[in-house]
N, C-alpha and C. Protein backbone atom coordinates (compact mmCIF):
# COMPACT_ATOMS: atom_id res chain seq x y z
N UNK A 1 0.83 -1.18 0.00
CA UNK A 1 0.00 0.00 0.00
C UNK A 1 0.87 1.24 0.00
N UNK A 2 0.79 2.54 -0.79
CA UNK A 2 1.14 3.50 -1.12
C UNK A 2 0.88 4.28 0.28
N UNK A 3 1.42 4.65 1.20
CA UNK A 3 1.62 5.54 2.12
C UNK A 3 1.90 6.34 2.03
N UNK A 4 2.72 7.15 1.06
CA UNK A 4 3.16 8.79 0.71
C UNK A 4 2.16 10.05 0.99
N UNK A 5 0.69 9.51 0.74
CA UNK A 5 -0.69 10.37 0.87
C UNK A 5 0.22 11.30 1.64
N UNK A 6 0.04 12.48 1.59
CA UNK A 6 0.20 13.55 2.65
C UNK A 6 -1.21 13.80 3.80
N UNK A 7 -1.86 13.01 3.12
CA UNK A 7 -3.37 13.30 3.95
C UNK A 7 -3.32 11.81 5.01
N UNK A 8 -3.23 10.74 4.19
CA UNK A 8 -2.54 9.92 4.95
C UNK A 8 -1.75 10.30 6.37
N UNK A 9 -0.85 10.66 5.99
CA UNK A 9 0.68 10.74 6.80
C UNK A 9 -0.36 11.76 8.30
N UNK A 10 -0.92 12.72 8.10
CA UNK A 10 -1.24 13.66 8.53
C UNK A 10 -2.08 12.54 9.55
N UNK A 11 -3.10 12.13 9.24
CA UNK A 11 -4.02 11.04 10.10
C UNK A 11 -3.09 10.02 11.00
N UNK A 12 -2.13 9.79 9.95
CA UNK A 12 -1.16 9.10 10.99
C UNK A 12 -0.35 9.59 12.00
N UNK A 13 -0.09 10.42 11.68
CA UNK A 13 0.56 11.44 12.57
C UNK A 13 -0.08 11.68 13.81
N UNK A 14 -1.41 12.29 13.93
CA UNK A 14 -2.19 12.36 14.58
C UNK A 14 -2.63 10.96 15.66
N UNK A 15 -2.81 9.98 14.76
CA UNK A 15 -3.02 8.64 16.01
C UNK A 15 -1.94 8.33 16.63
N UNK A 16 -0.70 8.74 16.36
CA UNK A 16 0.56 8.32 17.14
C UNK A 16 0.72 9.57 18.11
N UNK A 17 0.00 10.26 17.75
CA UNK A 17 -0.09 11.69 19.23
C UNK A 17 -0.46 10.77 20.42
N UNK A 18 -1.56 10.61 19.83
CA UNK A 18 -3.01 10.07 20.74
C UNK A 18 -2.73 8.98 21.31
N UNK A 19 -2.21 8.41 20.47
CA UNK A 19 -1.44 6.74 21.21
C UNK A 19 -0.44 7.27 22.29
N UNK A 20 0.32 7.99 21.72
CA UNK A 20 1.16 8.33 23.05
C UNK A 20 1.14 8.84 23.97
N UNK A 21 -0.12 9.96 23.94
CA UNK A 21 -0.54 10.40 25.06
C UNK A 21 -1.47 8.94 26.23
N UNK A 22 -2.34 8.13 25.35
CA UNK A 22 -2.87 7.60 26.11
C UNK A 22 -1.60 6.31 26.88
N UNK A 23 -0.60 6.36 26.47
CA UNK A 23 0.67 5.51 26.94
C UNK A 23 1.25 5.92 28.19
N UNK A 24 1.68 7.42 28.10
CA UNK A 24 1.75 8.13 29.28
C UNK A 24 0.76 8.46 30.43
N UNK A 25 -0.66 8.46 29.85
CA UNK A 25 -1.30 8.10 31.23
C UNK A 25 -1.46 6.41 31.35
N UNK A 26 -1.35 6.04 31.21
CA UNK A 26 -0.78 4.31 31.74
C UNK A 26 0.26 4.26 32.17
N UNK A 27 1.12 5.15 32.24
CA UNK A 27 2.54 5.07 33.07
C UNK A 27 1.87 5.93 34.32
N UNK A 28 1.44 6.81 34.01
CA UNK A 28 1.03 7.43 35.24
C UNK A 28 -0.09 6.58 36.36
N UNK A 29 -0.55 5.58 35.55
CA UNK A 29 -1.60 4.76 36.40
C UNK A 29 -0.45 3.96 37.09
N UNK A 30 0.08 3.77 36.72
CA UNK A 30 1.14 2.97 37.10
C UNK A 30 2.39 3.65 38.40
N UNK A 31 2.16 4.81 38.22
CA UNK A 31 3.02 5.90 39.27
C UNK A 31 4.20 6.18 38.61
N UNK A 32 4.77 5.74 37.27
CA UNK A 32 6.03 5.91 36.62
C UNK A 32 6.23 7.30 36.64
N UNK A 33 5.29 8.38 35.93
CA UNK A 33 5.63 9.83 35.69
C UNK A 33 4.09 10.66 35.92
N UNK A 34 4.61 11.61 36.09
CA UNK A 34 3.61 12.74 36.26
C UNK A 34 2.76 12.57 34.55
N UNK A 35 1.68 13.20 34.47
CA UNK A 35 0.73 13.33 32.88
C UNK A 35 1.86 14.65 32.56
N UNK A 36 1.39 14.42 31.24
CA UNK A 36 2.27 15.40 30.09
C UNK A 36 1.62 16.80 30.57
N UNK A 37 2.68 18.14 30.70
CA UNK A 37 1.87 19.38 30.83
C UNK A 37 1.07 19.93 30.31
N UNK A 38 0.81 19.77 29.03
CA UNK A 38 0.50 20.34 27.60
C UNK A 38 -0.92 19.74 27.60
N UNK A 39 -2.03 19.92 27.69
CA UNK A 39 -3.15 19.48 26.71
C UNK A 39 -2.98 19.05 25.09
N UNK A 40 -3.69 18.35 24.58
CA UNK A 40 -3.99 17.48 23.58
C UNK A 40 -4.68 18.60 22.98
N UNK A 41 -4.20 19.16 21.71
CA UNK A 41 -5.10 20.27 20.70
C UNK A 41 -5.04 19.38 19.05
N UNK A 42 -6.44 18.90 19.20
CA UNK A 42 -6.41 18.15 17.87
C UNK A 42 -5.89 18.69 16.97
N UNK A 43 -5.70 18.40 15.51
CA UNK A 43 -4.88 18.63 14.79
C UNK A 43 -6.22 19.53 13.94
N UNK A 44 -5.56 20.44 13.17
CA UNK A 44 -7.00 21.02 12.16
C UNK A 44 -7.31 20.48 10.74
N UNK A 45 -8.15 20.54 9.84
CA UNK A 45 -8.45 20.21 8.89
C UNK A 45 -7.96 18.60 8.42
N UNK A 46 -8.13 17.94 9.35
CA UNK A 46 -7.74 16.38 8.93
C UNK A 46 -8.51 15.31 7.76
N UNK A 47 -9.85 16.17 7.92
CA UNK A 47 -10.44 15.39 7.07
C UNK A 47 -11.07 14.44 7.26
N UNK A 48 -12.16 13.27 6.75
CA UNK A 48 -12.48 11.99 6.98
C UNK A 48 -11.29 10.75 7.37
N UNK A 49 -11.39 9.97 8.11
CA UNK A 49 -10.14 8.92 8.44
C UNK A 49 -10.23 8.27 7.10
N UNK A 50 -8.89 8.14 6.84
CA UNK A 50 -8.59 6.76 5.65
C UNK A 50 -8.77 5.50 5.85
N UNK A 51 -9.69 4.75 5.09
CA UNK A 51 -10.17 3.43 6.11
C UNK A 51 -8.93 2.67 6.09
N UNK A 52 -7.78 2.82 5.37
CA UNK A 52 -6.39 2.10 6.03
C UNK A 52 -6.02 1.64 7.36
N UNK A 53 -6.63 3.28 7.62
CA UNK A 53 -6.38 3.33 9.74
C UNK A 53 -7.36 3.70 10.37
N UNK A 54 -8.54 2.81 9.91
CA UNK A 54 -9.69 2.73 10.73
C UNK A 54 -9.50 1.09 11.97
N UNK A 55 -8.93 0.46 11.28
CA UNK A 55 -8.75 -0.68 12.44
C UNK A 55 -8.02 -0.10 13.58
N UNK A 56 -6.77 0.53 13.25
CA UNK A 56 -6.00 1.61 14.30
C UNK A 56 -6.80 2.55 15.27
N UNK A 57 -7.45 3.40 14.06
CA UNK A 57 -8.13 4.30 15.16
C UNK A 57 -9.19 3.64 16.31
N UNK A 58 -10.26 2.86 15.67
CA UNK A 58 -10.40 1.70 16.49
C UNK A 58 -10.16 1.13 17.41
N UNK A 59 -8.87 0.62 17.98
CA UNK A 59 -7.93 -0.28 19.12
C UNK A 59 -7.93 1.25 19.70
N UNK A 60 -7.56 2.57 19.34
CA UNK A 60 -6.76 3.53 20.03
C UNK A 60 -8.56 4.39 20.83
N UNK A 61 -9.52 3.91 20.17
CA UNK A 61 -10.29 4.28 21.10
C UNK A 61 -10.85 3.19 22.08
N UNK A 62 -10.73 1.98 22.05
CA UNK A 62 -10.96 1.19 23.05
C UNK A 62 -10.43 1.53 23.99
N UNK A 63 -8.92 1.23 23.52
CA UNK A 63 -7.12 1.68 24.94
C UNK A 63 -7.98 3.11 25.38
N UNK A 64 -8.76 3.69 24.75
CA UNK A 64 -8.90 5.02 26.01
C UNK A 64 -9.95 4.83 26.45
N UNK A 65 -10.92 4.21 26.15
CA UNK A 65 -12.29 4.25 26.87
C UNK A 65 -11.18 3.04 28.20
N UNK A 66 -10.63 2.21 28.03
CA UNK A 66 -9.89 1.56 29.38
C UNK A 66 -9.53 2.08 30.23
N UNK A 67 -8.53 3.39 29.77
CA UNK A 67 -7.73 4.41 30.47
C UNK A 67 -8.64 5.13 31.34
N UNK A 68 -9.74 5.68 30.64
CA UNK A 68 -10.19 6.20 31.36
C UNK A 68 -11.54 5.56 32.54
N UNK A 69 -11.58 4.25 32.17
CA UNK A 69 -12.14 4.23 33.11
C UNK A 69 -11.62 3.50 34.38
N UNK A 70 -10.12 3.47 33.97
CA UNK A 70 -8.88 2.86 35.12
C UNK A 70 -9.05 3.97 35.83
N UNK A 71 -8.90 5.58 35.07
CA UNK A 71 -8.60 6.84 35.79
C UNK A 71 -9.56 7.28 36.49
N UNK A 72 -10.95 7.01 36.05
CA UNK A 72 -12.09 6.83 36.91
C UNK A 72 -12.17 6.42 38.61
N UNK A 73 -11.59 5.13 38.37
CA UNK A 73 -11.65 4.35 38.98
C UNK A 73 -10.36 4.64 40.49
N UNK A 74 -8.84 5.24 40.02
CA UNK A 74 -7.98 5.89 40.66
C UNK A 74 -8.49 7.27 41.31
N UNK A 75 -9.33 7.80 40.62
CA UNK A 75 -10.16 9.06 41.17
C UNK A 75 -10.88 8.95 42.55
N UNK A 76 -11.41 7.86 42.26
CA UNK A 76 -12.66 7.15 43.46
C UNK A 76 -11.78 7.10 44.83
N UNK A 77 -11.03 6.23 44.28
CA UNK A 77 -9.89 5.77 45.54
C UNK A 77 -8.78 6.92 46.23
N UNK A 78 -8.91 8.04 45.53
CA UNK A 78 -8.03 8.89 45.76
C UNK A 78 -8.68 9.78 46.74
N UNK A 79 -10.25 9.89 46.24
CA UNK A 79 -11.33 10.75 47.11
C UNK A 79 -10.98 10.00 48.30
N UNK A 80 -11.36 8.94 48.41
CA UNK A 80 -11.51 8.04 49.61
C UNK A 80 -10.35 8.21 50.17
N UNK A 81 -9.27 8.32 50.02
CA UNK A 81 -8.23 8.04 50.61
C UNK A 81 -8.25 9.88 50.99
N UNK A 82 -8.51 10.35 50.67
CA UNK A 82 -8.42 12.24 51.01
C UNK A 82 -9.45 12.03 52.33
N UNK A 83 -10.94 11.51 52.16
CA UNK A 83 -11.44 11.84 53.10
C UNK A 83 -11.35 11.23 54.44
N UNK A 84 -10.48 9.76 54.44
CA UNK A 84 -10.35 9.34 55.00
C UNK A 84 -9.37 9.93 55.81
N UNK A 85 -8.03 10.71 55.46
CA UNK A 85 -6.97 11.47 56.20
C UNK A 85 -7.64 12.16 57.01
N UNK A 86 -8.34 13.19 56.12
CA UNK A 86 -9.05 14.30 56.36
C UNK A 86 -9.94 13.70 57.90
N UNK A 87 -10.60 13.03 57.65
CA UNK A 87 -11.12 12.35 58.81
C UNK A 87 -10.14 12.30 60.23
N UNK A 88 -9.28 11.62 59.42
CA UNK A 88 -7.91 11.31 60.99
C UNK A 88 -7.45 12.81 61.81
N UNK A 89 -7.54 14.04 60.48
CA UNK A 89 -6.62 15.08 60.93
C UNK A 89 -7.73 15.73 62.08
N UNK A 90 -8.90 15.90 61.87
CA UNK A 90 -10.32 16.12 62.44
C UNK A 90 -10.68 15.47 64.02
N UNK A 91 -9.82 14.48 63.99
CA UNK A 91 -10.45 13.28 65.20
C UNK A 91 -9.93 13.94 66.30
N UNK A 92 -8.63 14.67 66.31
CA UNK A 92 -8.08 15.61 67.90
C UNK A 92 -6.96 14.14 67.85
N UNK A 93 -5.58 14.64 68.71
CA UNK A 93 -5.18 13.37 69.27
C UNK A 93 -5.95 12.24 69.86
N UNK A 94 -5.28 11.09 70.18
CA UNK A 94 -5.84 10.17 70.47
C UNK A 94 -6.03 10.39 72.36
N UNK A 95 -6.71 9.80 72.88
CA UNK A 95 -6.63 9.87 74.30
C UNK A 95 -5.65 8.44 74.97
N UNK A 96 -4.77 8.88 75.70
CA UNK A 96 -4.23 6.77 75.88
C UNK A 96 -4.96 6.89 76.73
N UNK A 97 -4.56 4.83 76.35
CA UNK A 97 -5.80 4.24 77.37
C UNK A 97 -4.81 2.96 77.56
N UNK A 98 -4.98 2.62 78.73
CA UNK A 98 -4.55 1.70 80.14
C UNK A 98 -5.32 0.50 80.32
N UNK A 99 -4.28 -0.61 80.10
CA UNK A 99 -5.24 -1.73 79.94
C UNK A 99 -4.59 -2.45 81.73
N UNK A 100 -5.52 -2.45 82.78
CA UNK A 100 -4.91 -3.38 83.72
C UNK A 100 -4.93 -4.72 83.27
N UNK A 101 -3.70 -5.22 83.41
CA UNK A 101 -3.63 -6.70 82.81
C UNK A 101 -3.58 -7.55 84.28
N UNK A 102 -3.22 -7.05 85.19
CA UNK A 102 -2.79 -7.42 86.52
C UNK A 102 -4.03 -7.77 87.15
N UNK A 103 -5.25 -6.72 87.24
CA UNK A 103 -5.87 -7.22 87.83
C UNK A 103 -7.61 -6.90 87.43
């Protein structure tokens, strides 16, 4: 298959953004690195996809509907884990307490 398309190349270009962004938040699910600083600014005038890389684009929106609902899911646990501190910092020290074992 003839790949030279410049319109091509351009679509491709574009899913290997996207792929890589959604790679780096899987490292970040993972705790490897912080997310990229930059927001994701689609590309302009791309056009209809070339059904070449419709199976591609395809897999690359599954991998994010995953991502995000891993990141969903890290969100939940993150609340929980905030309110739960938050809870501890709230409680006052503890009072000790004295267990007679003796008698």
């Amino acid at each position: 298959m003839d790949t030279s398309d410049p319109f091509y190349d351009r679509w491709a270009a574009a899913l290997t953004e996207l792929e890589l962004d959604v790679a780096d938040t899987e490292a970040m699910l993972l705790g490897d690195h912080l997310p990229p600083a930059e927001p994701w600014e689609p590309p302009q005038d791309l056009g209809p996809l070339p059904i070449p890389l419709r199976d591609r684009a395809q897999r690359l929106v599954e991998r994010q509907r995953e991502v995000a609902q891993r990141l969903a899911e890290a969100l939940v646990l993150s609340r929980r884990q905030a309110r739960l501190n938050e809870s501890l910092k709230t409680a006052g020290p503890a009072n000790p307490v004295y267990l007679d074992a003796s008698g």
